[in-house]
PDB file of N, CA and C in Angstrom:
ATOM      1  N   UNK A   1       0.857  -1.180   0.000  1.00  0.00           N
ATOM      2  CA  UNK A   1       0.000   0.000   0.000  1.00  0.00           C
ATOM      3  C   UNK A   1       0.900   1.238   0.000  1.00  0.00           C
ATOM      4  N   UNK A   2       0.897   2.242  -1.187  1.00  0.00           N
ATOM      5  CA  UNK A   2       1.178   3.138  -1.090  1.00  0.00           C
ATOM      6  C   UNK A   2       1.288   4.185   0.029  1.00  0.00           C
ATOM      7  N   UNK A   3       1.999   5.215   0.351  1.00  0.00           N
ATOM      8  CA  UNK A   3       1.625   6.244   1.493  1.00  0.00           C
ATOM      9  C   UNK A   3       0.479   7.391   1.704  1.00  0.00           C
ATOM     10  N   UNK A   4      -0.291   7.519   0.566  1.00  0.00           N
ATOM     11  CA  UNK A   4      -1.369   7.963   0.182  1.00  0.00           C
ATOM     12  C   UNK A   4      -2.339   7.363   0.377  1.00  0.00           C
ATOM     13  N   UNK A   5      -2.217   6.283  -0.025  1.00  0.00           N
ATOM     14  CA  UNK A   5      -3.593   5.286   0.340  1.00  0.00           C
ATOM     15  C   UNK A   5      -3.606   4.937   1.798  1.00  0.00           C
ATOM     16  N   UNK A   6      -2.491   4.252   2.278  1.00  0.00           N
ATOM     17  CA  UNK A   6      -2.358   4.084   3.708  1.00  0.00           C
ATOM     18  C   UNK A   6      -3.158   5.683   4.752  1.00  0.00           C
ATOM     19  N   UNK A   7      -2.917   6.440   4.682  1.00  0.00           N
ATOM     20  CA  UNK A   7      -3.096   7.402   5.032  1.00  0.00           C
ATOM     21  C   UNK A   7      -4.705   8.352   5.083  1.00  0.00           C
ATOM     22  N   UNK A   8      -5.444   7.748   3.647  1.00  0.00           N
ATOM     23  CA  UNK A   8      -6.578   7.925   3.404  1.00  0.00           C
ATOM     24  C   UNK A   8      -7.187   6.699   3.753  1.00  0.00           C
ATOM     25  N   UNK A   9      -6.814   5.688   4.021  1.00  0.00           N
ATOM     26  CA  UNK A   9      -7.152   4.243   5.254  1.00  0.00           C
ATOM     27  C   UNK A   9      -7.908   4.355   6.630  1.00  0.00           C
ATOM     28  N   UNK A  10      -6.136   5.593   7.207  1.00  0.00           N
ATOM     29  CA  UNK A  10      -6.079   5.785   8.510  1.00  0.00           C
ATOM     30  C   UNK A  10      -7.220   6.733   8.545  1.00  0.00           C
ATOM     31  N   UNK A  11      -7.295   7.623   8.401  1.00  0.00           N
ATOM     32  CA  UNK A  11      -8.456   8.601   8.109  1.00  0.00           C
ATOM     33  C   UNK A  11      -9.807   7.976   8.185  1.00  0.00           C
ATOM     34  N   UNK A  12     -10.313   7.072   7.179  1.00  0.00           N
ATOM     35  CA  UNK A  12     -11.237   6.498   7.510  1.00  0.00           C
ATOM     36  C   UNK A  12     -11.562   5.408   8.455  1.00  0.00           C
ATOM     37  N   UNK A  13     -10.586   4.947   9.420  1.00  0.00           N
ATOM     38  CA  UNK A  13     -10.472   3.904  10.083  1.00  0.00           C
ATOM     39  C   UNK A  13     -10.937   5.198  11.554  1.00  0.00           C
ATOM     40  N   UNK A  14     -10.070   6.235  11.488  1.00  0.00           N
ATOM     41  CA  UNK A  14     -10.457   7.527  12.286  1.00  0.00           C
ATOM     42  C   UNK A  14     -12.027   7.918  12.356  1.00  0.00           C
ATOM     43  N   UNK A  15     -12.265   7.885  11.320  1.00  0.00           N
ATOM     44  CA  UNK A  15     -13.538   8.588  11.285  1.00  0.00           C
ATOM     45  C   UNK A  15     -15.311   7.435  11.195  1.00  0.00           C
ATOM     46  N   UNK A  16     -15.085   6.344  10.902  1.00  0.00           N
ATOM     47  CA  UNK A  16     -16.076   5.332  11.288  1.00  0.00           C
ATOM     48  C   UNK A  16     -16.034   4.202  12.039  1.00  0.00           C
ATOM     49  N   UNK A  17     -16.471   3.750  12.377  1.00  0.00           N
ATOM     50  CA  UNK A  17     -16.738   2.551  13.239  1.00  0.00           C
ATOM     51  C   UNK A  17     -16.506   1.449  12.277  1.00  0.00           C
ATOM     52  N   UNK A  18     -16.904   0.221  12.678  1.00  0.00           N
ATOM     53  CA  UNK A  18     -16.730  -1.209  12.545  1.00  0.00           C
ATOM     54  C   UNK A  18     -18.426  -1.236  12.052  1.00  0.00           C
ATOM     55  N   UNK A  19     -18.933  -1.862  10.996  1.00  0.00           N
ATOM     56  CA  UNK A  19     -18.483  -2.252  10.202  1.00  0.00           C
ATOM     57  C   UNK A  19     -18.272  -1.378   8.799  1.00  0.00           C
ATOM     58  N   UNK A  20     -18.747   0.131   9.424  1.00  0.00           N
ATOM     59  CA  UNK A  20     -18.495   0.837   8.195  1.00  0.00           C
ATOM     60  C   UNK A  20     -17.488   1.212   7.804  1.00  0.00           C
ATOM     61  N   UNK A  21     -16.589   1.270   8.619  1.00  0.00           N
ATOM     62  CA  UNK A  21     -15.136   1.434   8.263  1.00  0.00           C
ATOM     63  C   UNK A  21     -14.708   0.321   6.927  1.00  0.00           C
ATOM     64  N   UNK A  22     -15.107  -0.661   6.977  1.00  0.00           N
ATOM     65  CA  UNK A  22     -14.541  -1.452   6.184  1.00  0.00           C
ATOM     66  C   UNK A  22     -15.657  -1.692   5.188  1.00  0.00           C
ATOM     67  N   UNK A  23     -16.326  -0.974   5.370  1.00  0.00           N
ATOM     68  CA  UNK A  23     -17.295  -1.240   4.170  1.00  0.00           C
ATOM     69  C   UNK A  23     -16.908  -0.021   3.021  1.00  0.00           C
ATOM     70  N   UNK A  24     -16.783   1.644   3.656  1.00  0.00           N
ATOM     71  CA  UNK A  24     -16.269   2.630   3.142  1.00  0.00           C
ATOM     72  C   UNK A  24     -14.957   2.463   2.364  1.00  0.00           C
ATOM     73  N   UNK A  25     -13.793   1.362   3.148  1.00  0.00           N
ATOM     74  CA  UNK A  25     -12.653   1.475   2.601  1.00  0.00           C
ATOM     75  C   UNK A  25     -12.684   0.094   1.088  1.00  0.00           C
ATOM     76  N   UNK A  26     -13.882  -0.419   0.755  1.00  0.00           N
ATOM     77  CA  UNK A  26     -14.284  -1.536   0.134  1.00  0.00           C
ATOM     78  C   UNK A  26     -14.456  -0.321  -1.080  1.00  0.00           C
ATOM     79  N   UNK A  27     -15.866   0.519  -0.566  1.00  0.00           N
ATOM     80  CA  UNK A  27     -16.436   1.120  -1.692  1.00  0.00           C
ATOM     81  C   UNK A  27     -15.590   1.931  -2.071  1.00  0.00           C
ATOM     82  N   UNK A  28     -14.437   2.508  -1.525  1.00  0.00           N
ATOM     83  CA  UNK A  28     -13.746   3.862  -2.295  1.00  0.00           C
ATOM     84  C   UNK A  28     -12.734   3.352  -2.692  1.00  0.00           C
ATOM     85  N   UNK A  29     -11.549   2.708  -2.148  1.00  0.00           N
ATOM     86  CA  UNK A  29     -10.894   1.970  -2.394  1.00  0.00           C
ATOM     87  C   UNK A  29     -10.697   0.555  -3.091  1.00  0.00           C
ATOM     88  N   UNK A  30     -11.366  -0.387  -2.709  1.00  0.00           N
ATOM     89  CA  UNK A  30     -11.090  -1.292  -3.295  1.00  0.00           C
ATOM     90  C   UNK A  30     -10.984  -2.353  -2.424  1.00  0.00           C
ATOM     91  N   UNK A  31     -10.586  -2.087  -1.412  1.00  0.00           N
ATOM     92  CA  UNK A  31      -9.820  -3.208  -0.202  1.00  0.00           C
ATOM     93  C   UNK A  31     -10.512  -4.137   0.433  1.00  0.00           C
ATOM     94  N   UNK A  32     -10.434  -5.406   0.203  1.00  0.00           N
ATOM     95  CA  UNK A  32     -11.180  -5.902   0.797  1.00  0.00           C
ATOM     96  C   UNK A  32     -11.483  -5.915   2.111  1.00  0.00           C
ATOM     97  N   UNK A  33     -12.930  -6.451   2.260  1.00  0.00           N
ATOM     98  CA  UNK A  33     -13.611  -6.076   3.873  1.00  0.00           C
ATOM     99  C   UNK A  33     -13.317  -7.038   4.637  1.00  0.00           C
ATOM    100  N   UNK A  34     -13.057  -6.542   5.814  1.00  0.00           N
ATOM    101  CA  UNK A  34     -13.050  -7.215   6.757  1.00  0.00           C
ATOM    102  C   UNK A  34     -14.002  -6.975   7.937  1.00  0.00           C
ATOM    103  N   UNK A  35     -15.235  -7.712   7.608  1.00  0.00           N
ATOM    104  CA  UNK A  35     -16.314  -7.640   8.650  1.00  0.00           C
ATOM    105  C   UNK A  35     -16.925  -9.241   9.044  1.00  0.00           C
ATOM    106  N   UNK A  36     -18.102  -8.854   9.727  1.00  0.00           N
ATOM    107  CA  UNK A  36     -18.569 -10.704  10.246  1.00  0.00           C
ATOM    108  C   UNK A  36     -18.626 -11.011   8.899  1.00  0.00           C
ATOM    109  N   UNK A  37     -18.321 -12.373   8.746  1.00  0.00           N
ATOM    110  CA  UNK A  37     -18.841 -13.183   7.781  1.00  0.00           C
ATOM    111  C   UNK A  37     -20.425 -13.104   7.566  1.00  0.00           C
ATOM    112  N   UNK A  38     -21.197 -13.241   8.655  1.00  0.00           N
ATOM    113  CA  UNK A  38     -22.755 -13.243   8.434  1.00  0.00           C
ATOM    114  C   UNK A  38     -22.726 -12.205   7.849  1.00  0.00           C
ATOM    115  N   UNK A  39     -22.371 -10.600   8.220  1.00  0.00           N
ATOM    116  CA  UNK A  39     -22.495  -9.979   7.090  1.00  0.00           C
ATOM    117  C   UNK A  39     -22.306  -9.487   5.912  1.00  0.00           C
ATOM    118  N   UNK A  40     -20.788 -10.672   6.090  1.00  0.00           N
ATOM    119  CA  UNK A  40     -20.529 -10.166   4.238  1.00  0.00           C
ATOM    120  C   UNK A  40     -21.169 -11.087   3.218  1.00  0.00           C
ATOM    121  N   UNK A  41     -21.782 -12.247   3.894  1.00  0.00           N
ATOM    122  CA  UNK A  41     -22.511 -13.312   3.342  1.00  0.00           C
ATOM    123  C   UNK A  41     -24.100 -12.436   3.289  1.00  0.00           C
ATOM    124  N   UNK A  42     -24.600 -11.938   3.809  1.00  0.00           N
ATOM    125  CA  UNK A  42     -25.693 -11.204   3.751  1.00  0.00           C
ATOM    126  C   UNK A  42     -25.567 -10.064   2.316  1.00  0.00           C
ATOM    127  N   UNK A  43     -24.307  -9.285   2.367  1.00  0.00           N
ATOM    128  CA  UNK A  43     -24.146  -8.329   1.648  1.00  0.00           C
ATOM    129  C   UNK A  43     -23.875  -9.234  -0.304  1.00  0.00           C
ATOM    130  N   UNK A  44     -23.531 -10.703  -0.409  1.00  0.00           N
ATOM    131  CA  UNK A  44     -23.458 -11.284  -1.205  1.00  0.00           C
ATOM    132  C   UNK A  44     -24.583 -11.799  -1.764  1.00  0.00           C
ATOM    133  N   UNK A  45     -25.231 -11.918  -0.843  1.00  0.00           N
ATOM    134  CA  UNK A  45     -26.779 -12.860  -1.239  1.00  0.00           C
ATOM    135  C   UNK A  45     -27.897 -11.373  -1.694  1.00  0.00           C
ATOM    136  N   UNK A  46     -27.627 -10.535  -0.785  1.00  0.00           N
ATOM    137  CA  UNK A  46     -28.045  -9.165  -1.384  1.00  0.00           C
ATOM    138  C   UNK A  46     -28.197  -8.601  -2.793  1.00  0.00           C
ATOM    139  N   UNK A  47     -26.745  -9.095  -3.427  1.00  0.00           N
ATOM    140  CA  UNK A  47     -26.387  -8.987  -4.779  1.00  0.00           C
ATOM    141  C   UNK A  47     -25.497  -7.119  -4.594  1.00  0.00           C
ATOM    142  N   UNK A  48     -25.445  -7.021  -3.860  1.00  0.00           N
ATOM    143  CA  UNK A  48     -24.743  -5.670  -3.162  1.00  0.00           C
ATOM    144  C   UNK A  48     -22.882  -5.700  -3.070  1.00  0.00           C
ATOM    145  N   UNK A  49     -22.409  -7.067  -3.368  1.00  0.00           N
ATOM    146  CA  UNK A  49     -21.034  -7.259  -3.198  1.00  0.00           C
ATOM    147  C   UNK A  49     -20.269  -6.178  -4.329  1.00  0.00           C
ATOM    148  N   UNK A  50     -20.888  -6.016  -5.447  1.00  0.00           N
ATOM    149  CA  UNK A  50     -20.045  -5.535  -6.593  1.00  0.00           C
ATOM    150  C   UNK A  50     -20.277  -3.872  -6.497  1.00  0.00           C
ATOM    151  N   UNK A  51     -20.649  -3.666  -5.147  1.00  0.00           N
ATOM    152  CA  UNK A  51     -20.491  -2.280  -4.538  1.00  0.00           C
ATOM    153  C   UNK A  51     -19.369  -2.027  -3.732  1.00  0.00           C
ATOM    154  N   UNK A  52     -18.951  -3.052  -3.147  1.00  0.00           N
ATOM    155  CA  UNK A  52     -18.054  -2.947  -2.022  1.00  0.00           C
ATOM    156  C   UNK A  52     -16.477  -3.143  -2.635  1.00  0.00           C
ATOM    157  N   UNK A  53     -16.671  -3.435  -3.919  1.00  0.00           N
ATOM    158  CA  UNK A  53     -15.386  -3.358  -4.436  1.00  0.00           C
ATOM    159  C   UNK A  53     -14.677  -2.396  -5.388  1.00  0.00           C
ATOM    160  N   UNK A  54     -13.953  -2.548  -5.857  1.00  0.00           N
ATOM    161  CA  UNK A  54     -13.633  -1.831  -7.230  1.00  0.00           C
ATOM    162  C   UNK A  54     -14.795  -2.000  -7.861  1.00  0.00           C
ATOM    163  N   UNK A  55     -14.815  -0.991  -8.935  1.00  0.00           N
ATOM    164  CA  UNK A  55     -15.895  -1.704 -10.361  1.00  0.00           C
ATOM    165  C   UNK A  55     -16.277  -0.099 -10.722  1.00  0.00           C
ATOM    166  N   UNK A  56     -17.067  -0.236 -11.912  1.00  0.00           N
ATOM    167  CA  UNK A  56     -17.459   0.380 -12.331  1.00  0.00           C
ATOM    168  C   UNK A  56     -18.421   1.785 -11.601  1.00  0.00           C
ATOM    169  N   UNK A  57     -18.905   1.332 -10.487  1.00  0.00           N
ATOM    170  CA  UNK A  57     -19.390   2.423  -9.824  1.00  0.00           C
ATOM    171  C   UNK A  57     -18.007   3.522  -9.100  1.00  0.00           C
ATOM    172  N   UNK A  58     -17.632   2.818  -8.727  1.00  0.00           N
ATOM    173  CA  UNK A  58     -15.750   4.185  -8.124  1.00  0.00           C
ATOM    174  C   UNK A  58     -15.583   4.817  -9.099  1.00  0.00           C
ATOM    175  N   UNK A  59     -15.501   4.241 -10.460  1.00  0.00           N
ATOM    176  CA  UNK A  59     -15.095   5.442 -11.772  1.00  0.00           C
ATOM    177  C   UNK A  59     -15.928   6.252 -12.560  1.00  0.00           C
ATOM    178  N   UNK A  60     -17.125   5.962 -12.376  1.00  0.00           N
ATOM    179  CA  UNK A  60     -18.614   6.508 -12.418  1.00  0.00           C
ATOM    180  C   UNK A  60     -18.509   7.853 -11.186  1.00  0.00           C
ATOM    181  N   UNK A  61     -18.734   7.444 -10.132  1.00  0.00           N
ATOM    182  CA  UNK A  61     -18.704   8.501  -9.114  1.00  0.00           C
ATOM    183  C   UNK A  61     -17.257   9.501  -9.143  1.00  0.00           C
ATOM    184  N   UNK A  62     -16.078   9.376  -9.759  1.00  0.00           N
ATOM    185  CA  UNK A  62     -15.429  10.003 -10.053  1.00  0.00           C
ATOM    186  C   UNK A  62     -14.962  10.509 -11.033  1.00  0.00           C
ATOM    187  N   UNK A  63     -15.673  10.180 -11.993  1.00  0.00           N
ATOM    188  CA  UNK A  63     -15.613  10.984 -13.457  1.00  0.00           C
ATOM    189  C   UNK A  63     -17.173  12.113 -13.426  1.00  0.00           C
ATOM    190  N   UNK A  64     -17.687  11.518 -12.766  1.00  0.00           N
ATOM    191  CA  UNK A  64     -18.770  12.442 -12.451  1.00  0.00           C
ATOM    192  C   UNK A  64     -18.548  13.305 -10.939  1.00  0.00           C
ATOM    193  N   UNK A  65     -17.964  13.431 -10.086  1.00  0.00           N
ATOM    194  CA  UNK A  65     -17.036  14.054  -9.734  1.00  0.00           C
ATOM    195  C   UNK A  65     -15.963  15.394 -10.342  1.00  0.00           C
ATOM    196  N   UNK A  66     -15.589  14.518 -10.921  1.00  0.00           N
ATOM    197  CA  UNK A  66     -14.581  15.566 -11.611  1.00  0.00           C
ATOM    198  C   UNK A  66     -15.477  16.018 -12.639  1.00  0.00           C
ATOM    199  N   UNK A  67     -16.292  15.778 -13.374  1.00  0.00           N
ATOM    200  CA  UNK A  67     -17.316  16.284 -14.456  1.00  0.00           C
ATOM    201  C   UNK A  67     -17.652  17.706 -13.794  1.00  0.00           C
ATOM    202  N   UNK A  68     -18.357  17.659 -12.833  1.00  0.00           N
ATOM    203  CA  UNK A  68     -18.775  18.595 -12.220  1.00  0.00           C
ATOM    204  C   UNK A  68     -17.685  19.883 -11.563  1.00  0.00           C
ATOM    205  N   UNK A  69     -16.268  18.522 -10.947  1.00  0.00           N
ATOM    206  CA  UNK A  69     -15.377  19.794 -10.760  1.00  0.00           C
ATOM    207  C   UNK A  69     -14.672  20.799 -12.270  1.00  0.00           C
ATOM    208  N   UNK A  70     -14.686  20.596 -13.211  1.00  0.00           N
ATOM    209  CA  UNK A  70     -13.992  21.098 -14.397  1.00  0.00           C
ATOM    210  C   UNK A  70     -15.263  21.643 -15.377  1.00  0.00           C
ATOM    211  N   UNK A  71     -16.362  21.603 -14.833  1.00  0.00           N
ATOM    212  CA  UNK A  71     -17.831  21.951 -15.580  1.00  0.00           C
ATOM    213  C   UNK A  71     -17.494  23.014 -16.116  1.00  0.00           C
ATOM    214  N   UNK A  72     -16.467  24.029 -16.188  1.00  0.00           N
ATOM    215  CA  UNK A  72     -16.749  25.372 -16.498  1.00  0.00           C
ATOM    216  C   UNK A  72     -15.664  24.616 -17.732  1.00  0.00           C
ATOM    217  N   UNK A  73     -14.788  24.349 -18.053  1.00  0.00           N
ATOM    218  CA  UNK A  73     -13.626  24.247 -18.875  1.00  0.00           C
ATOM    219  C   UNK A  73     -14.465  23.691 -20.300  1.00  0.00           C
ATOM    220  N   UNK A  74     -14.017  23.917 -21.262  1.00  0.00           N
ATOM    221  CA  UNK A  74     -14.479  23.218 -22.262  1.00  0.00           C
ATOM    222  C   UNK A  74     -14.362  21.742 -22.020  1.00  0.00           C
ATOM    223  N   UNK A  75     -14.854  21.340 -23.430  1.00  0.00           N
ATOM    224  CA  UNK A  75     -15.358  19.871 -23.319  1.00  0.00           C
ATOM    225  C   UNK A  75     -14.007  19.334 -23.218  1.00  0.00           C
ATOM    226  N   UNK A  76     -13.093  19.125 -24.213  1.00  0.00           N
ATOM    227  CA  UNK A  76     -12.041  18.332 -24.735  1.00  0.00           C
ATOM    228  C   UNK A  76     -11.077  18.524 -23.044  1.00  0.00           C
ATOM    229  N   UNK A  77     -10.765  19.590 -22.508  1.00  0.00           N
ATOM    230  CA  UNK A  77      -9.921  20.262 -21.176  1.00  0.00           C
ATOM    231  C   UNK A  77     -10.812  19.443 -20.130  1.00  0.00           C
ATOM    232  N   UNK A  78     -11.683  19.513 -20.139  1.00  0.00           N
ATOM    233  CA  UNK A  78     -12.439  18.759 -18.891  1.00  0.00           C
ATOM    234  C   UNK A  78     -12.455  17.063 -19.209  1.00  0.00           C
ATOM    235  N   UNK A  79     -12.070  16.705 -19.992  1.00  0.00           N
ATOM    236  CA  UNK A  79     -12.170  15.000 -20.351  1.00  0.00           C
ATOM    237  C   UNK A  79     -10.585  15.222 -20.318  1.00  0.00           C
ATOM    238  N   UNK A  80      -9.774  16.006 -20.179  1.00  0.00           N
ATOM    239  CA  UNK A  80      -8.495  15.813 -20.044  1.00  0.00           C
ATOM    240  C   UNK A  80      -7.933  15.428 -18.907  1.00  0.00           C
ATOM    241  N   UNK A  81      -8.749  16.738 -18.033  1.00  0.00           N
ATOM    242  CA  UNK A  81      -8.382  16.416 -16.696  1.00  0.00           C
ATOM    243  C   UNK A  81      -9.557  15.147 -15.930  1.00  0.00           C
ATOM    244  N   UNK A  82     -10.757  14.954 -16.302  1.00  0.00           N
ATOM    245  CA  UNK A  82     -11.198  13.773 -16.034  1.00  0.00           C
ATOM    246  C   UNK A  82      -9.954  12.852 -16.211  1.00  0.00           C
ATOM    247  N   UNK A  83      -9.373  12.320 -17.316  1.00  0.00           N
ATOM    248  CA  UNK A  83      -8.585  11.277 -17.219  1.00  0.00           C
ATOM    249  C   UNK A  83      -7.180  11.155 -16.529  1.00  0.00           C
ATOM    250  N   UNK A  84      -6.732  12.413 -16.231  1.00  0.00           N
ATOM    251  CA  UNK A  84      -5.869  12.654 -15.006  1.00  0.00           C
ATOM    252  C   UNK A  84      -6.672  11.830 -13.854  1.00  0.00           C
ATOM    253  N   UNK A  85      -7.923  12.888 -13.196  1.00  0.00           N
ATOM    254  CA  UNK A  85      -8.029  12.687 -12.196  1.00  0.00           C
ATOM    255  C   UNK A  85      -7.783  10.644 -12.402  1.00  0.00           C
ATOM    256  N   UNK A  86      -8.277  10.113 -13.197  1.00  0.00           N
ATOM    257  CA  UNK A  86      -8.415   8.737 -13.161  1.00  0.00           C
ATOM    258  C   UNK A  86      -7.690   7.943 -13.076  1.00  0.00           C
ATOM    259  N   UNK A  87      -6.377   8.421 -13.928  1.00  0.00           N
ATOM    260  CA  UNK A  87      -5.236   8.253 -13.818  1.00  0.00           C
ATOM    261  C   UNK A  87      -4.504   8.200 -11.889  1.00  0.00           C
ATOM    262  N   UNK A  88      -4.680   9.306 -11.657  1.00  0.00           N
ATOM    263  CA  UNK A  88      -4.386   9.344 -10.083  1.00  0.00           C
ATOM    264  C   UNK A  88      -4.886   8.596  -8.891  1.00  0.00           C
ATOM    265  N   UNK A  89      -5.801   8.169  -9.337  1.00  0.00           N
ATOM    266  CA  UNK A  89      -6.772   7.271  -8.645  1.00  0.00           C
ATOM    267  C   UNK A  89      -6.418   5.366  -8.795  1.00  0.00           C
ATOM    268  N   UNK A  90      -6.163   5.116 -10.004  1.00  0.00           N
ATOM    269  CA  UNK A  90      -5.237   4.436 -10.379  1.00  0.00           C
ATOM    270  C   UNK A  90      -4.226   3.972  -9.622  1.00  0.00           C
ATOM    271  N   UNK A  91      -3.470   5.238  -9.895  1.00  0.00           N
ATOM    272  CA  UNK A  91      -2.055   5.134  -9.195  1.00  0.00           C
ATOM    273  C   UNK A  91      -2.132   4.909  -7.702  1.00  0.00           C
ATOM    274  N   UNK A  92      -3.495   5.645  -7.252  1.00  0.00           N
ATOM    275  CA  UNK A  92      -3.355   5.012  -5.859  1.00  0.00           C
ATOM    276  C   UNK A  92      -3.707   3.911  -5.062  1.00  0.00           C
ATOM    277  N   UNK A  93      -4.525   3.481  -5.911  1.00  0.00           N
ATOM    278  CA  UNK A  93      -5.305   2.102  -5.543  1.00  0.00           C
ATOM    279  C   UNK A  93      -4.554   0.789  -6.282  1.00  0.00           C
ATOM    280  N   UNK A  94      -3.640   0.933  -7.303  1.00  0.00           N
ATOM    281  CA  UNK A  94      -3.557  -0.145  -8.372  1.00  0.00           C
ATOM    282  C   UNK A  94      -4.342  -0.693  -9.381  1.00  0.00           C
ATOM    283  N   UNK A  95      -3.758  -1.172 -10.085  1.00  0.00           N
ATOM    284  CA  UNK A  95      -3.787  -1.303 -11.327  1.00  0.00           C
ATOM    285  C   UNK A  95      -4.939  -2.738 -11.490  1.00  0.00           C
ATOM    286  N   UNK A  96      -5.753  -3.058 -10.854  1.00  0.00           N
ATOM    287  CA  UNK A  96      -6.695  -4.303 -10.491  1.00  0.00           C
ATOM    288  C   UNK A  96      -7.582  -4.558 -12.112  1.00  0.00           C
ATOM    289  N   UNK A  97      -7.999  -5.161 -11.865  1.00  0.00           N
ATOM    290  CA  UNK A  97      -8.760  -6.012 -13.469  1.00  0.00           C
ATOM    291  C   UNK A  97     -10.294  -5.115 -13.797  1.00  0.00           C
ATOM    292  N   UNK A  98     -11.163  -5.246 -12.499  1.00  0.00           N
ATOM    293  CA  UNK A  98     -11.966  -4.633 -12.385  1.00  0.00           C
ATOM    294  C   UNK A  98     -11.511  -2.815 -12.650  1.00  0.00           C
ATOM    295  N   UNK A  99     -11.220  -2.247 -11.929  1.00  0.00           N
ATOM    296  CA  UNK A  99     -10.791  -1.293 -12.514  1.00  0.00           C
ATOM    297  C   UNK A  99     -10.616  -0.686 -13.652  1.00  0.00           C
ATOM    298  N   UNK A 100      -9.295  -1.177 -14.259  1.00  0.00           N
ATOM    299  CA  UNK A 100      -9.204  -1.035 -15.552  1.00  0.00           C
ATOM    300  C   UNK A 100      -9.544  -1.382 -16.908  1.00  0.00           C
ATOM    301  N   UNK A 101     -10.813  -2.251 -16.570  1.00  0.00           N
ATOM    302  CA  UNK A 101     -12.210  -2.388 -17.021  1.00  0.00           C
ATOM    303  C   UNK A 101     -12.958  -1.155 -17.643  1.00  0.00           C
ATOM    304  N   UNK A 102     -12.999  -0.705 -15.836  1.00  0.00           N
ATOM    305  CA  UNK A 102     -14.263   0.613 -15.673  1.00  0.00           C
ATOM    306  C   UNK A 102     -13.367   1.826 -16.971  1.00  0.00           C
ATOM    307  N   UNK A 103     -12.244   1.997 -16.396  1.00  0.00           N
ATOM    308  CA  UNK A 103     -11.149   3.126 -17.145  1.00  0.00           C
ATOM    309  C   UNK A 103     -11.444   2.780 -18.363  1.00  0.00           C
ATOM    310  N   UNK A 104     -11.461   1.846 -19.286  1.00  0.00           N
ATOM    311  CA  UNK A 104     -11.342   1.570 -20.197  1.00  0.00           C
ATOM    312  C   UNK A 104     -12.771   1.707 -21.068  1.00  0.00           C
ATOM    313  N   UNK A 105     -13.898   1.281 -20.357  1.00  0.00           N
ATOM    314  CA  UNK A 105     -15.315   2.039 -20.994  1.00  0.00           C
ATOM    315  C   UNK A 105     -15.526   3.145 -20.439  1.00  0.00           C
ATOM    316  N   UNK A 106     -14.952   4.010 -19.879  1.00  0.00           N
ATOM    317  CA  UNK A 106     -14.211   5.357 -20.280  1.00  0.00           C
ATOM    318  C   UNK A 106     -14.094   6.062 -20.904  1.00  0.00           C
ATOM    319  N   UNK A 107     -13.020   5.705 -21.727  1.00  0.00           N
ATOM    320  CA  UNK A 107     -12.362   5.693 -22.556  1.00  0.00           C
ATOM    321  C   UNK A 107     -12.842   5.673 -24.147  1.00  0.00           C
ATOM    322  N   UNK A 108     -13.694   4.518 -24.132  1.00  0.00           N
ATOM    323  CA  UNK A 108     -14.838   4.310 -24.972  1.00  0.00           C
ATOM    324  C   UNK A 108     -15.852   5.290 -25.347  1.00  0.00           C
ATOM    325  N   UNK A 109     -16.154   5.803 -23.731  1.00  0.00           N
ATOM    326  CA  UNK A 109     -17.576   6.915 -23.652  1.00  0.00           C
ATOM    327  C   UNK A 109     -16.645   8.030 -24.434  1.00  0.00           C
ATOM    328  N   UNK A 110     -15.660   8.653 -23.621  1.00  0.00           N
ATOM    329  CA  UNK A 110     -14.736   9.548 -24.342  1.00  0.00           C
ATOM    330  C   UNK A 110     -14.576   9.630 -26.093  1.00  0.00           C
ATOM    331  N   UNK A 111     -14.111   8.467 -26.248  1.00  0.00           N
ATOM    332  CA  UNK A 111     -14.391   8.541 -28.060  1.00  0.00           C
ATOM    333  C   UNK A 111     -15.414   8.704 -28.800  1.00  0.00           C
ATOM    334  N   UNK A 112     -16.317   8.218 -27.960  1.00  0.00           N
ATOM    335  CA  UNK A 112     -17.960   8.575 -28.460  1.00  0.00           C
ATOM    336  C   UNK A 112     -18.053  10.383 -28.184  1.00  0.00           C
ATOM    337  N   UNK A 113     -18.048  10.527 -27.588  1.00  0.00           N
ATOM    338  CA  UNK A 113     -18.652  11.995 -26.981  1.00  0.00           C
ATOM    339  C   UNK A 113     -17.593  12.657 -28.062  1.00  0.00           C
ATOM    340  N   UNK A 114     -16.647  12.538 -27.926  1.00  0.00           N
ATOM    341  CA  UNK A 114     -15.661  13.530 -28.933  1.00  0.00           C
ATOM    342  C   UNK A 114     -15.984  13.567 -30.051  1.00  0.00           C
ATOM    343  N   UNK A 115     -16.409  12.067 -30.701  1.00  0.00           N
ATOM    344  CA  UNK A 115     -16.477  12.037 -32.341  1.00  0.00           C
ATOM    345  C   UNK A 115     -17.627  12.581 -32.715  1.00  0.00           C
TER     346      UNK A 115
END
C-alpha cells in the first residue's frame, strides 16, 4: 500500500466505526472487507457485493465528480483532466482487473462523446 492510500485508510479507520469502516474502505478503495462473515454473506446474497469493491461504480462517481469539478472548462480540457483525475486514482489504488475495465469504458464513452 502506497503512502497515500495508507493514510486515506487511517483517516477512515479515524472517522467510522466497525463495520463501516470497512465497508467505506471496500467502496472507495477497493480493499477488501473485513467484517462478520454473516455480514458479508448477507451483503453477497443481497447482490450488493459488486459495490463494495472496485468496479465500475468508483469510476462513475469520479468521473462524475470531476465532471462537475472542471464543468466550467471546455469539453475536450475537462475530459483531459477527467482522465488525469483517473489516472491518479489508479495510481493510488492499483492497477486491479476490475478497474481497468471501468477506465477503459471510459475511454470508450470519451471517443464517443468527442467524435
Amino acid at each position: 500500500m502506497n503512502s497515500a492510500l495508507l493514510l486515506a485508510v487511517q483517516g477512515i479507520d479515524h472517522s467510522f466505526h466497525e463495520p463501516y469502516a470497512s465497508l467505506m474502505k471496500g467502496l472507495v478503495y477497493g480493499i477488501p472487507i473485513q467484517i462478520d462473515p454473516l455480514l458479508k454473506q448477507e451483503i453477497v446474497k443481497s447482490g450488493l457485493a459488486h459495490l463494495v469493491v472496485l468496479s465500475g461504480a468508483n469510476v462513475t462517481l469520479l468521473t462524475q465528480f470531476s465532471e462537475k469539478l472542471f464543468f466550467s472548462l471546455s469539453k475536450k480540457v475537462g475530459i483531459l483532466f477527467q482522465l488525469i483525475f483517473l489516472c491518479g486514482f489508479v495510481s493510488l489504488v492499483g492497477p486491479q482487473a476490475p478497474l481497468m475495465r471501468a477506465v477503459s469504458m471510459f475511454m470508450c464513452t470519451v471517443v464517443c462523446v468527442l467524435a
